[in-house]
Structure formats: C-alpha cells, structure tokens
N, C-alpha and C. Protein backbone atom coordinates (compact mmCIF):
# COMPACT_ATOMS: atom_id res chain seq x y z
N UNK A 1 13.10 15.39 10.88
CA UNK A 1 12.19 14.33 10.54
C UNK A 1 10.81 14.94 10.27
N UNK A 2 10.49 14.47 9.52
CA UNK A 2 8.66 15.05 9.18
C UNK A 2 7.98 14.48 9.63
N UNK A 3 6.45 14.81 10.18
CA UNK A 3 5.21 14.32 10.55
C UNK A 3 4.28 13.86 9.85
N UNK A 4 4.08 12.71 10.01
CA UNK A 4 2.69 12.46 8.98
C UNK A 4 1.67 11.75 10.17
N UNK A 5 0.43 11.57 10.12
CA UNK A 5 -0.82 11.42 10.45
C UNK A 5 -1.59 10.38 9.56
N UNK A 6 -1.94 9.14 10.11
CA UNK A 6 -2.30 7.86 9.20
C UNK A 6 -3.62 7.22 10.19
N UNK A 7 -4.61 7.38 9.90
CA UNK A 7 -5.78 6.71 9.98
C UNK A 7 -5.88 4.83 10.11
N UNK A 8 -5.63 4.24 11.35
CA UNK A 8 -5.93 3.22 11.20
C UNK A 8 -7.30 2.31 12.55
N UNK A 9 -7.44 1.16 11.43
CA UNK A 9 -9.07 0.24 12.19
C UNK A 9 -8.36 0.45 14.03
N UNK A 10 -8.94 0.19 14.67
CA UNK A 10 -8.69 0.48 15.64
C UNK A 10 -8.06 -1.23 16.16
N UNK A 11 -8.60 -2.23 15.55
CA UNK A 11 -7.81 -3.46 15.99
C UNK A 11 -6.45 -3.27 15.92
N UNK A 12 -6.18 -2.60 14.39
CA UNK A 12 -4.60 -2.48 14.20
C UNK A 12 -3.74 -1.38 15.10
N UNK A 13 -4.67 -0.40 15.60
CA UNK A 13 -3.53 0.37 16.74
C UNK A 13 -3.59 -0.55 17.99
N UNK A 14 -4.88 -1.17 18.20
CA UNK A 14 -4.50 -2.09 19.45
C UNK A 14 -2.87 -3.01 19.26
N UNK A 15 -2.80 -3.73 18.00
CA UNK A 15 -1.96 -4.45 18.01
C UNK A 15 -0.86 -3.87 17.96
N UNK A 16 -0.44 -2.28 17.52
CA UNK A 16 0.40 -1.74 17.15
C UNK A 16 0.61 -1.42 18.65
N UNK A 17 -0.27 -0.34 19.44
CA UNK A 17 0.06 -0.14 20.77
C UNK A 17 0.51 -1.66 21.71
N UNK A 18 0.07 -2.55 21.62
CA UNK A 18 0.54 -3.56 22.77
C UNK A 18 1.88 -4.16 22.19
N UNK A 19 2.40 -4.21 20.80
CA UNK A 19 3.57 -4.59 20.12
C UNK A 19 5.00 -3.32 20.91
N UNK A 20 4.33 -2.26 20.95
CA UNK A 20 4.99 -1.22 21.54
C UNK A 20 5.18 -1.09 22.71
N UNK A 21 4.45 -1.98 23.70
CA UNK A 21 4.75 -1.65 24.94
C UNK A 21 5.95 -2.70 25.26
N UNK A 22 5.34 -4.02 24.46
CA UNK A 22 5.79 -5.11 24.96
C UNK A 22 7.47 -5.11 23.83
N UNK A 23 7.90 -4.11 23.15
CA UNK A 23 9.25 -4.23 22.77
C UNK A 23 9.73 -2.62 23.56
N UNK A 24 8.89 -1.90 24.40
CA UNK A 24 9.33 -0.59 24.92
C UNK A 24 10.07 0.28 23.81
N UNK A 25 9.40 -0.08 23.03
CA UNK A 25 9.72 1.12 21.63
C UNK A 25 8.54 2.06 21.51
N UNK A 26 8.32 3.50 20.26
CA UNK A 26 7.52 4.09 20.58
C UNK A 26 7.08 3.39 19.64
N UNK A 27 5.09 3.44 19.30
CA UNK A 27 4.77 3.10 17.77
C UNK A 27 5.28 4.04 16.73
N UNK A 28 5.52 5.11 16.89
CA UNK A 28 6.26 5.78 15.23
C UNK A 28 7.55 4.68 15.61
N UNK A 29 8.25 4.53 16.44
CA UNK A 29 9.49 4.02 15.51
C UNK A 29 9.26 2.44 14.85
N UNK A 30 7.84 1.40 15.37
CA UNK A 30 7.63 0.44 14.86
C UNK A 30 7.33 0.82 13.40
N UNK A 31 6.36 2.03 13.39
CA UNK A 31 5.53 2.16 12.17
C UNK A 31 6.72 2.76 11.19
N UNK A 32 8.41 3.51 11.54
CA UNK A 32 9.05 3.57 10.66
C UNK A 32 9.78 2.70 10.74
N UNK A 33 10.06 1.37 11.14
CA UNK A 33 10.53 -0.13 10.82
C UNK A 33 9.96 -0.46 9.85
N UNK A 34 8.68 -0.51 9.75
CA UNK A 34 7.84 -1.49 9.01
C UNK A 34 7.51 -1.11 7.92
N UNK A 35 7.61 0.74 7.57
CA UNK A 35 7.63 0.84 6.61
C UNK A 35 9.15 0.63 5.39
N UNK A 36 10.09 1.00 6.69
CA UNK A 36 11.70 0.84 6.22
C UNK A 36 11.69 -0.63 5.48
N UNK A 37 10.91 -1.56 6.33
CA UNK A 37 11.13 -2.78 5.68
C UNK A 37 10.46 -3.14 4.53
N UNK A 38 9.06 -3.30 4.00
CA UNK A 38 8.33 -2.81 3.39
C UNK A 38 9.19 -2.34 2.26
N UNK A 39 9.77 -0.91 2.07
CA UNK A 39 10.74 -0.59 1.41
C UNK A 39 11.70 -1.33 0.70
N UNK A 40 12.43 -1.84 1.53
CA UNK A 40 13.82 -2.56 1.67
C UNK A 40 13.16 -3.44 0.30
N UNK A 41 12.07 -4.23 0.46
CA UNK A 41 11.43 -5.88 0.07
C UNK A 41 11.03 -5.74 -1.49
N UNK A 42 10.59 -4.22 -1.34
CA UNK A 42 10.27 -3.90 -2.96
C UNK A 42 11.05 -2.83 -3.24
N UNK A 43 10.99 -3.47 -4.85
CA UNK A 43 12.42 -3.00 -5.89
C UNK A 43 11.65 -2.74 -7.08
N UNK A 44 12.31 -2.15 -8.00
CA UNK A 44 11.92 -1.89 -9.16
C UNK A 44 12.24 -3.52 -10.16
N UNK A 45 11.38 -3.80 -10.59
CA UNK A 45 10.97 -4.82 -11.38
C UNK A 45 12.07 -5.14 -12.15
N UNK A 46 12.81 -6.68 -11.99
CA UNK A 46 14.12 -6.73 -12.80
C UNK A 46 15.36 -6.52 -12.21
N UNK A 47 15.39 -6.00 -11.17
CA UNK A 47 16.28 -5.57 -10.16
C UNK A 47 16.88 -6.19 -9.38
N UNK A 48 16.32 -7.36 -8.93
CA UNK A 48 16.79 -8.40 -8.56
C UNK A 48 16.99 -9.07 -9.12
N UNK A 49 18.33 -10.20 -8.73
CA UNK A 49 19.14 -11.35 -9.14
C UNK A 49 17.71 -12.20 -9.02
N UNK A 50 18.29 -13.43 -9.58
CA UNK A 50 17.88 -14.74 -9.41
C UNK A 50 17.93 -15.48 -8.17
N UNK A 51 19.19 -15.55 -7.83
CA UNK A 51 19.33 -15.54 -6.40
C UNK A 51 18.31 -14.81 -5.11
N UNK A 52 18.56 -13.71 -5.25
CA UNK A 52 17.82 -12.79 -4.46
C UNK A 52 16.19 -13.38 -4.41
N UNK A 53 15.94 -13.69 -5.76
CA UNK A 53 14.55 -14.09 -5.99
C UNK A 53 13.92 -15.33 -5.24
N UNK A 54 15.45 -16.36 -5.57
CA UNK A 54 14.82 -17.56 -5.20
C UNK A 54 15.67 -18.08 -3.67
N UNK A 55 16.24 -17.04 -3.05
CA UNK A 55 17.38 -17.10 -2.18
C UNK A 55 16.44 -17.64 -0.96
N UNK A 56 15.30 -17.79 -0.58
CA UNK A 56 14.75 -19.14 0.35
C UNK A 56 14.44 -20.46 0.08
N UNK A 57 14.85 -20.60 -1.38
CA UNK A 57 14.39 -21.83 -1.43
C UNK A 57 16.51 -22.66 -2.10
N UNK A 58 17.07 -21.54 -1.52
CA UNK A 58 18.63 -22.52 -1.45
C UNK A 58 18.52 -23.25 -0.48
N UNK A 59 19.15 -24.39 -1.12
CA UNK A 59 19.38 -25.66 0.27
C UNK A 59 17.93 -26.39 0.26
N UNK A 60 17.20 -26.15 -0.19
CA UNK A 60 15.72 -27.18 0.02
C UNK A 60 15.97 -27.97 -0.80
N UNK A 61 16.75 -28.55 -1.70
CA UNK A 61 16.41 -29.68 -2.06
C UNK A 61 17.50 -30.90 -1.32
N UNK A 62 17.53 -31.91 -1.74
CA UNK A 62 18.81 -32.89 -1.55
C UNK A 62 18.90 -33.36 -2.89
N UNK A 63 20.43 -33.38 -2.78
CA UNK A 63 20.88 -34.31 -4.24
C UNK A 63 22.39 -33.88 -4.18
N UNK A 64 23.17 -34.33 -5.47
CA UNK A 64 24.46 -33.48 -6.04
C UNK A 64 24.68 -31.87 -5.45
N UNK A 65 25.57 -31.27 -5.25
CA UNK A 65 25.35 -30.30 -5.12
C UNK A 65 25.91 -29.35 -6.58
N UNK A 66 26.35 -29.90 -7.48
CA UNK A 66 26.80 -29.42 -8.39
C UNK A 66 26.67 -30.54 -9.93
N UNK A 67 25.46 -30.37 -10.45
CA UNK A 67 25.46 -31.31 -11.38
C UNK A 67 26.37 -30.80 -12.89
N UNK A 68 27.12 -29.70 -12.99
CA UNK A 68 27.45 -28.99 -13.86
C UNK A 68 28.91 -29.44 -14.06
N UNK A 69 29.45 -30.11 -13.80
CA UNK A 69 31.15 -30.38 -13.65
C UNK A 69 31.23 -32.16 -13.64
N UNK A 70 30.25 -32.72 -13.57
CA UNK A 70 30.19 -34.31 -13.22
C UNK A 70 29.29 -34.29 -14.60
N UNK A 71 30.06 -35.19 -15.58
CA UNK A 71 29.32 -35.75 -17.03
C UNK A 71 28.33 -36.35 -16.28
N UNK A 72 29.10 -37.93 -15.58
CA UNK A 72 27.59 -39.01 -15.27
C UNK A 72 26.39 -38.64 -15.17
N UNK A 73 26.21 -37.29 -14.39
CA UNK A 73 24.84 -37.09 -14.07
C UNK A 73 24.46 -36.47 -15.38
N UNK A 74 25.25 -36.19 -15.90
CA UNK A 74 24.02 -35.69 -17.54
C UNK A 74 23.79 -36.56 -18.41
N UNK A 75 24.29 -38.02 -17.81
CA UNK A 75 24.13 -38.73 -19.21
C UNK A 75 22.51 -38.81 -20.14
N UNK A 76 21.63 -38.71 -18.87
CA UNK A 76 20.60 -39.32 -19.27
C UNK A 76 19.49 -37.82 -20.00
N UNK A 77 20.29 -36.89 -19.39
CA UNK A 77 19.44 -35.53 -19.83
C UNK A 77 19.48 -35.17 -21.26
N UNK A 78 18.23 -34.83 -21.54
CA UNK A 78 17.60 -34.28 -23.56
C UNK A 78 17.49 -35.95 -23.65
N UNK A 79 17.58 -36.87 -23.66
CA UNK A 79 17.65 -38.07 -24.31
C UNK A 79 16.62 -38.96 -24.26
C-alpha cells in the first residue's frame, strides 16, 4: 500500500478523528472509504444507464405502472 500525506482545516480532522473513534476504525481506513466511494460515484461521462442516472427517483411517482401495453391510457396522448 502507498503513503500519501494530505493537509486538512483542522475542523475536518476533528470530525474525521471523532468519526474514527466512535466507528473504532483508523482515519486512513475512513479516508480510504471515502475516497473508494467518491470513486465508485464518478464515471466517465455517458457511462451510465438511464436507470443508474435516475435510479432514486424509481417508485416516486403513483400511477399505472406500465403505461406502454394498455392503449386506454394513450388515448388522449399527441392529441
């Protein structure tokens, strides 16, 4: 594993050190969570589905769950 050395405000090691005590992890392994995640969240542009994109806002609405197979509900659509 390699070493790196990162400069931060001192509020943020407070929060980083008391996040660390209180999950009894060290802070490098929070600070390589957070960058792992961080990671994970960004993608190269285009890369993601549609889904993926809009995958918190499934299930928020109410209605049909499938307006694509039922004519009735299109009657009134373009018209």
């Amino acid at each position: 594993m390699k070493t790196l050395s990162i400069k931060v405000p001192e509020a943020l090691y407070g929060d980083l050190t008391a996040l660390a005590e209180h999950k009894r992890v060290s802070k490098s392994s929070l600070v390589r969570d957070a960058l792992a995640e961080l990671f994970r969240r960004q993608s190269a542009p285009g890369r993601d589905s549609a889904l993926a994109l809009l995958q918190d806002l499934a299930g928020s609405v109410q209605g049909p769950e499938d307006l694509s197979f039922n004519k009735a509900h299109l009657d009134d659509l373009g018209h």
